[in-house]
C-alpha atoms as a PDB file:
ATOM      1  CA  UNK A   1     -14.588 -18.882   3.713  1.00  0.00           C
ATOM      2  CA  UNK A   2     -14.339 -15.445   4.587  1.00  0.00           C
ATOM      3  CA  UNK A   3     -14.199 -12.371   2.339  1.00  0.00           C
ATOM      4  CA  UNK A   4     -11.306 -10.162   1.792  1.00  0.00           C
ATOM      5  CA  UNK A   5     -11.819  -7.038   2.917  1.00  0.00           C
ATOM      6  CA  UNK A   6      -9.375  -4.859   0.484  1.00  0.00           C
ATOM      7  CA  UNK A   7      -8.248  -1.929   2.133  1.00  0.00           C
ATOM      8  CA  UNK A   8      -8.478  -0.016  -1.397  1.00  0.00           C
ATOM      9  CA  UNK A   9     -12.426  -0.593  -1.491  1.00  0.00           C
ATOM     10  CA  UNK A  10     -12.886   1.730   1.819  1.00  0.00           C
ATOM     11  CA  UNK A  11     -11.358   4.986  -0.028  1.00  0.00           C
ATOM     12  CA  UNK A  12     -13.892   6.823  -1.617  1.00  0.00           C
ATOM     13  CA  UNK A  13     -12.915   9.133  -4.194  1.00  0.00           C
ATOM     14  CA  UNK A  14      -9.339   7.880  -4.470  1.00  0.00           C
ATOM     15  CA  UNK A  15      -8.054   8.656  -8.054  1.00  0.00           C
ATOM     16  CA  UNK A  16      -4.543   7.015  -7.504  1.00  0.00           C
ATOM     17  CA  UNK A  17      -2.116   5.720 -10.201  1.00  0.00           C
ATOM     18  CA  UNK A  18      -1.409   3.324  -8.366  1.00  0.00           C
ATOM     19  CA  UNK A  19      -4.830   2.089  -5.568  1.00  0.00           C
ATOM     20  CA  UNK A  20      -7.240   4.337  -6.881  1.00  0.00           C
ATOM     21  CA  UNK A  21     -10.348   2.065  -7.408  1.00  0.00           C
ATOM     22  CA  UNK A  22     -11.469   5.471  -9.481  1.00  0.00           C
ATOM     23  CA  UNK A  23      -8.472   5.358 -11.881  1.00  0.00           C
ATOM     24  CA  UNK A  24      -9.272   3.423 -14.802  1.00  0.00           C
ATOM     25  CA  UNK A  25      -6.136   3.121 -16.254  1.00  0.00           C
ATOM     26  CA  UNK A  26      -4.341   2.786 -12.872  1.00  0.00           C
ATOM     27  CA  UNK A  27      -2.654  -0.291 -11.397  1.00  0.00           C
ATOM     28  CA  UNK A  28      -5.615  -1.028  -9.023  1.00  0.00           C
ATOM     29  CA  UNK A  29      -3.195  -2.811  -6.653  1.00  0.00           C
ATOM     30  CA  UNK A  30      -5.786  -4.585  -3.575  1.00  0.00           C
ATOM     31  CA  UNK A  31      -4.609  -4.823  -0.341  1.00  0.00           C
ATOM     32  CA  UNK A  32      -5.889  -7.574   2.408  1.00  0.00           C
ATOM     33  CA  UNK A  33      -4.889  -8.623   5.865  1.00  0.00           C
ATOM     34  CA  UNK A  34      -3.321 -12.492   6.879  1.00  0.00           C
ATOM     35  CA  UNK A  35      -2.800 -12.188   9.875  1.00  0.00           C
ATOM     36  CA  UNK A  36      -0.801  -9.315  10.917  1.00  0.00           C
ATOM     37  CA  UNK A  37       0.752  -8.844   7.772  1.00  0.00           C
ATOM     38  CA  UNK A  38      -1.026  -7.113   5.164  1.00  0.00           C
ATOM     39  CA  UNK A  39      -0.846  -8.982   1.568  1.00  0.00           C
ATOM     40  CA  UNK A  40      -1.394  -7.657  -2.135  1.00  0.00           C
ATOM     41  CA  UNK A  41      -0.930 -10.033  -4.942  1.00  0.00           C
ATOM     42  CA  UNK A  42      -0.443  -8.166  -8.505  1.00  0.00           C
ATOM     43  CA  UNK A  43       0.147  -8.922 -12.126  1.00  0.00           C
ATOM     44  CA  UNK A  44       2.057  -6.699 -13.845  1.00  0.00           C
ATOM     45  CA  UNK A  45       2.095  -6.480 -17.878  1.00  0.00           C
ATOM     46  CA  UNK A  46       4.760  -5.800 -20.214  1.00  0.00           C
ATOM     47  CA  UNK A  47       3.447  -1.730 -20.526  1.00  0.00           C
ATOM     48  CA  UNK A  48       4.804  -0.921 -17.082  1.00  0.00           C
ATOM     49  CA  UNK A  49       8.767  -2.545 -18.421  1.00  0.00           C
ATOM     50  CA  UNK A  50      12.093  -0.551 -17.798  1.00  0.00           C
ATOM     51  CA  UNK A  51      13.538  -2.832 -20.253  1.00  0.00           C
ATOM     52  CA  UNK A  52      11.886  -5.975 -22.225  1.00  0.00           C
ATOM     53  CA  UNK A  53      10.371  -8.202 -20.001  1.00  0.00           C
ATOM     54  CA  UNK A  54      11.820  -6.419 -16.634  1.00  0.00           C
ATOM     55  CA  UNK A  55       9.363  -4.133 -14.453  1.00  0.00           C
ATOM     56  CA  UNK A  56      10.620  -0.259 -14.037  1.00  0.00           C
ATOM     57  CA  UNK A  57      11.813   0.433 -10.805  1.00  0.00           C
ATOM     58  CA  UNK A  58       9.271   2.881 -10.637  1.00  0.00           C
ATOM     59  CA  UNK A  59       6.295   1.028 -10.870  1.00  0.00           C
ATOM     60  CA  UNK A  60       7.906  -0.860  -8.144  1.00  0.00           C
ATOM     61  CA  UNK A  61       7.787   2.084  -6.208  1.00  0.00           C
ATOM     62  CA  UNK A  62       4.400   3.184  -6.689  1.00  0.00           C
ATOM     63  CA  UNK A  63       3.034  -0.222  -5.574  1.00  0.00           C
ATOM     64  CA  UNK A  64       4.986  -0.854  -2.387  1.00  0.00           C
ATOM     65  CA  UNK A  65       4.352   2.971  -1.499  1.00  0.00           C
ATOM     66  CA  UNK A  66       0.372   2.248  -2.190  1.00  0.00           C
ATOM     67  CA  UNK A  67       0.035  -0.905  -0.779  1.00  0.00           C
ATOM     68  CA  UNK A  68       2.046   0.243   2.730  1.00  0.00           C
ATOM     69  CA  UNK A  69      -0.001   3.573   2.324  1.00  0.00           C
ATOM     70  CA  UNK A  70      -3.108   1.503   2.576  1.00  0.00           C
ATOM     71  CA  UNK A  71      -1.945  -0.646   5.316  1.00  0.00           C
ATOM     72  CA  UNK A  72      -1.529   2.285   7.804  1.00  0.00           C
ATOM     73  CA  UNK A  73      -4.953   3.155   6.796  1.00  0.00           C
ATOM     74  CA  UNK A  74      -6.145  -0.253   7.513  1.00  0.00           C
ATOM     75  CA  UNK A  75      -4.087  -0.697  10.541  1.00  0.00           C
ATOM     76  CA  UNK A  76      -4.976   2.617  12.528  1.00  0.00           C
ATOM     77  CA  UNK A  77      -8.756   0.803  12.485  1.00  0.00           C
ATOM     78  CA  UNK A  78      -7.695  -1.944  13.799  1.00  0.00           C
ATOM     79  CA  UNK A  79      -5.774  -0.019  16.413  1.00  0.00           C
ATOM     80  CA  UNK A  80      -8.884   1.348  17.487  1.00  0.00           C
ATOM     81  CA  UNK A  81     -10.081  -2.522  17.416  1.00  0.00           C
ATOM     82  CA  UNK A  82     -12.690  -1.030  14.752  1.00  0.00           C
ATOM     83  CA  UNK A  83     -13.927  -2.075  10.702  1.00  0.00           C
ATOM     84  CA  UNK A  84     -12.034  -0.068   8.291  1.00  0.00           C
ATOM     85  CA  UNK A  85     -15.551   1.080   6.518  1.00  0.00           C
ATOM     86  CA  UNK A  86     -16.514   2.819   9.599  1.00  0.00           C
ATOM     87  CA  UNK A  87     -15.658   6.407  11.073  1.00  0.00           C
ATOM     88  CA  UNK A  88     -13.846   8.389  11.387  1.00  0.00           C
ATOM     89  CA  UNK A  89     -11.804   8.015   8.094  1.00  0.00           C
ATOM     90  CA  UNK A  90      -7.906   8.408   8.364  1.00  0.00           C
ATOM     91  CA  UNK A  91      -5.736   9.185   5.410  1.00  0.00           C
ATOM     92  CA  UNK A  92      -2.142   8.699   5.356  1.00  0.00           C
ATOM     93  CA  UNK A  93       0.681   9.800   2.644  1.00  0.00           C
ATOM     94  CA  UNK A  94       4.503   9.093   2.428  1.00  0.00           C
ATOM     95  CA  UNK A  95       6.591  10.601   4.892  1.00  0.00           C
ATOM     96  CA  UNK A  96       9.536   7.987   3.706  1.00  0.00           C
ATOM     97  CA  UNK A  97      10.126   5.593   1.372  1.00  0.00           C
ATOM     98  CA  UNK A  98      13.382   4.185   1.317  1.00  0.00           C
ATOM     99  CA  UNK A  99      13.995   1.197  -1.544  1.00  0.00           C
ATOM    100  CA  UNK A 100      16.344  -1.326  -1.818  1.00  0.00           C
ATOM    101  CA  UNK A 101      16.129  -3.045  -4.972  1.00  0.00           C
ATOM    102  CA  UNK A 102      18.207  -6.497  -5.526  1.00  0.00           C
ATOM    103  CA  UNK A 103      17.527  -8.071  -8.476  1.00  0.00           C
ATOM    104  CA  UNK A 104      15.399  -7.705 -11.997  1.00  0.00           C
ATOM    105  CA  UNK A 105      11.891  -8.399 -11.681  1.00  0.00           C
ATOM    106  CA  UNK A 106      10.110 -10.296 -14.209  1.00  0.00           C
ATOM    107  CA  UNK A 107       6.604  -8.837 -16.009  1.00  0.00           C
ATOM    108  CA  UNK A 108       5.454 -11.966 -16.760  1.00  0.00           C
ATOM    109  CA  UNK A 109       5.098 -13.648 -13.052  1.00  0.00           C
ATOM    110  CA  UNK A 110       2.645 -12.651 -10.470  1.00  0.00           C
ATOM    111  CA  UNK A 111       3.983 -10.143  -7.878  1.00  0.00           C
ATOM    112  CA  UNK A 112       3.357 -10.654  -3.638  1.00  0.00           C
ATOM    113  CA  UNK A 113       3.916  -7.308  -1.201  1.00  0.00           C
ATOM    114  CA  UNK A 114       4.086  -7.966   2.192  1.00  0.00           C
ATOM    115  CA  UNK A 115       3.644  -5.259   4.709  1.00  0.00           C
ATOM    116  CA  UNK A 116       4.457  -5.681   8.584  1.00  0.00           C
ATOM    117  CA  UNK A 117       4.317  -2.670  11.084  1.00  0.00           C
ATOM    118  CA  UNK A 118       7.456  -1.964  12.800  1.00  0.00           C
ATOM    119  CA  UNK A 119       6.531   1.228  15.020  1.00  0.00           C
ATOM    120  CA  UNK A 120       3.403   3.454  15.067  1.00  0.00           C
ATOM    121  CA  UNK A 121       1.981   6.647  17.137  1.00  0.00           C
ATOM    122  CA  UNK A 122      -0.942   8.497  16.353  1.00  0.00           C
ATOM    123  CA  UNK A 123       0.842  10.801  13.862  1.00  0.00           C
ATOM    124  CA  UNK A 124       3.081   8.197  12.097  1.00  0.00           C
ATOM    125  CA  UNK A 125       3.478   5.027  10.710  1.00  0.00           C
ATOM    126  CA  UNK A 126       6.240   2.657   9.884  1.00  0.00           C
ATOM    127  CA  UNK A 127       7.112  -0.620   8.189  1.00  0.00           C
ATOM    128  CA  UNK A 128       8.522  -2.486   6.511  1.00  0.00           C
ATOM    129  CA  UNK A 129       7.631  -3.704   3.227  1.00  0.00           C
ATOM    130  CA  UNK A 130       8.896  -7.239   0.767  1.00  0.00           C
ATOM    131  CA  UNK A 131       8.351  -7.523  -3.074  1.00  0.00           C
ATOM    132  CA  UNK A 132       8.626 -10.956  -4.547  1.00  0.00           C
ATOM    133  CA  UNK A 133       8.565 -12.718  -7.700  1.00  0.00           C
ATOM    134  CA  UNK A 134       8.715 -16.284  -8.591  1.00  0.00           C
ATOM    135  CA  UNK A 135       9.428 -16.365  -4.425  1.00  0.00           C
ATOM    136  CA  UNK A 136      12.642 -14.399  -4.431  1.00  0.00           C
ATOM    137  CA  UNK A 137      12.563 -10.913  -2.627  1.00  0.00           C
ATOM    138  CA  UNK A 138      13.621  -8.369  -5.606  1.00  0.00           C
ATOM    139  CA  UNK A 139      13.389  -5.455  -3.230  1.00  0.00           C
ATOM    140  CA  UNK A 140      12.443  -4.404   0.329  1.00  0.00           C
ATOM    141  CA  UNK A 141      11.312  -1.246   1.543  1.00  0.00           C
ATOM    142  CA  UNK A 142      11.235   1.161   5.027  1.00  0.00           C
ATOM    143  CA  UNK A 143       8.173   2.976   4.327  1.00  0.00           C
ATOM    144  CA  UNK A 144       6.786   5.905   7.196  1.00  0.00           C
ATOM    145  CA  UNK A 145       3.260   6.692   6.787  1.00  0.00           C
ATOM    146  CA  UNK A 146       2.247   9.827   8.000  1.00  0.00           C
ATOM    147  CA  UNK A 147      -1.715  10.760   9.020  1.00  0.00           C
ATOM    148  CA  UNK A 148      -2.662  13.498   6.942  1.00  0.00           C
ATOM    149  CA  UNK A 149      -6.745  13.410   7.260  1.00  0.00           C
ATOM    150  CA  UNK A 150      -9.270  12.475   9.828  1.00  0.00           C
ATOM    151  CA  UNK A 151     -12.777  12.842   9.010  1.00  0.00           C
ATOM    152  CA  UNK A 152     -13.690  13.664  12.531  1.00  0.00           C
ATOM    153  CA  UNK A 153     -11.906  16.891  12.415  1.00  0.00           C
ATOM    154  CA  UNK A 154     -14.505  19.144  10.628  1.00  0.00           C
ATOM    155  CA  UNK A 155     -14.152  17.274   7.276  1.00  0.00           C
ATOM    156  CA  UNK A 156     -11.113  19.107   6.254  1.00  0.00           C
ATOM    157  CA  UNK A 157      -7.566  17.822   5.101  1.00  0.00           C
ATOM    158  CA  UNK A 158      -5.417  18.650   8.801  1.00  0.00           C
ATOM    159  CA  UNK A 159      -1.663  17.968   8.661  1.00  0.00           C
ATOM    160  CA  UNK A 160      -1.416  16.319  12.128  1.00  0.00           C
ATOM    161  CA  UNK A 161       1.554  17.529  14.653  1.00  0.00           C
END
């Protein structure tokens, strides 16, 4: 069987709330590709409730936002028909998030994101984004990615145009 790659794993130095592998009290969501969809499984607990037993919209947020912030990451390499651990690096942050939330979602069960890419150039990114619980969709999200770094420019942080 072959090993996930998790997009999260080939950011070095990232300090998110919500992916940063270097956050120790962060949500340390892990993103993978099936396919053309990219997948993150995550267990919430009852610290990140709105109310008893019900996730906060907001932690909602932060994980479809990281794991679709991730996937551009992931799927400019692959773009470039390339490994995401090789160079040059591309960082991406939120240009759009747009939420739809339907219905309460549970702390106890385990939670499944599913990414798909909808339209991409070389300075943006967008998709669309599924959270689930106990297999019902909860919410759904338009997410737009926008490239922010590339490590081939000179090392420095470059707003793209």
């Amino acid at each position: 069987m072959k090993e996930k790659k998790y997009f999260q794993d080939y950011m070095p130095g990232n300090v998110c709330f919500g992916c940063g592998t270097e956050h120790p009290e962060g949500l340390q969501i892990k993103s993978y590709w099936d396919g053309s969809v990219a997948i993150c499984h995550w267990q919430p607990e009852e610290k990140y409730r709105g109310w008893p037993r019900l996730l906060n919209g907001g932690i909602m947020a932060t994980i479809i936002d990281c794991h679709c912030i991730g996937t551009a990451m992931a799927y400019a390499c692959k773009q470039e028909d390339r490994d995401i651990d090789s160079t040059p690096s591309y960082r991406y942050a939120t240009g759009r998030l747009k939420i739809n939330y339907y219905t309460p979602t549970s702390t106890k069960d385990l939670i499944t994101l599913r990414a798909q890419i909808i339209e991409h150039n070389q300075r943006k990114i967008a998709m669309t984004c599924t959270l689930k619980s106990r297999n019902i969709i909860t919410a759904e999200a338009e997410v737009i990615a926008i490239k922010v770094y590339n490590s081939s420019k000179n090392n420095e942080t470059k707003q793209f145009e």
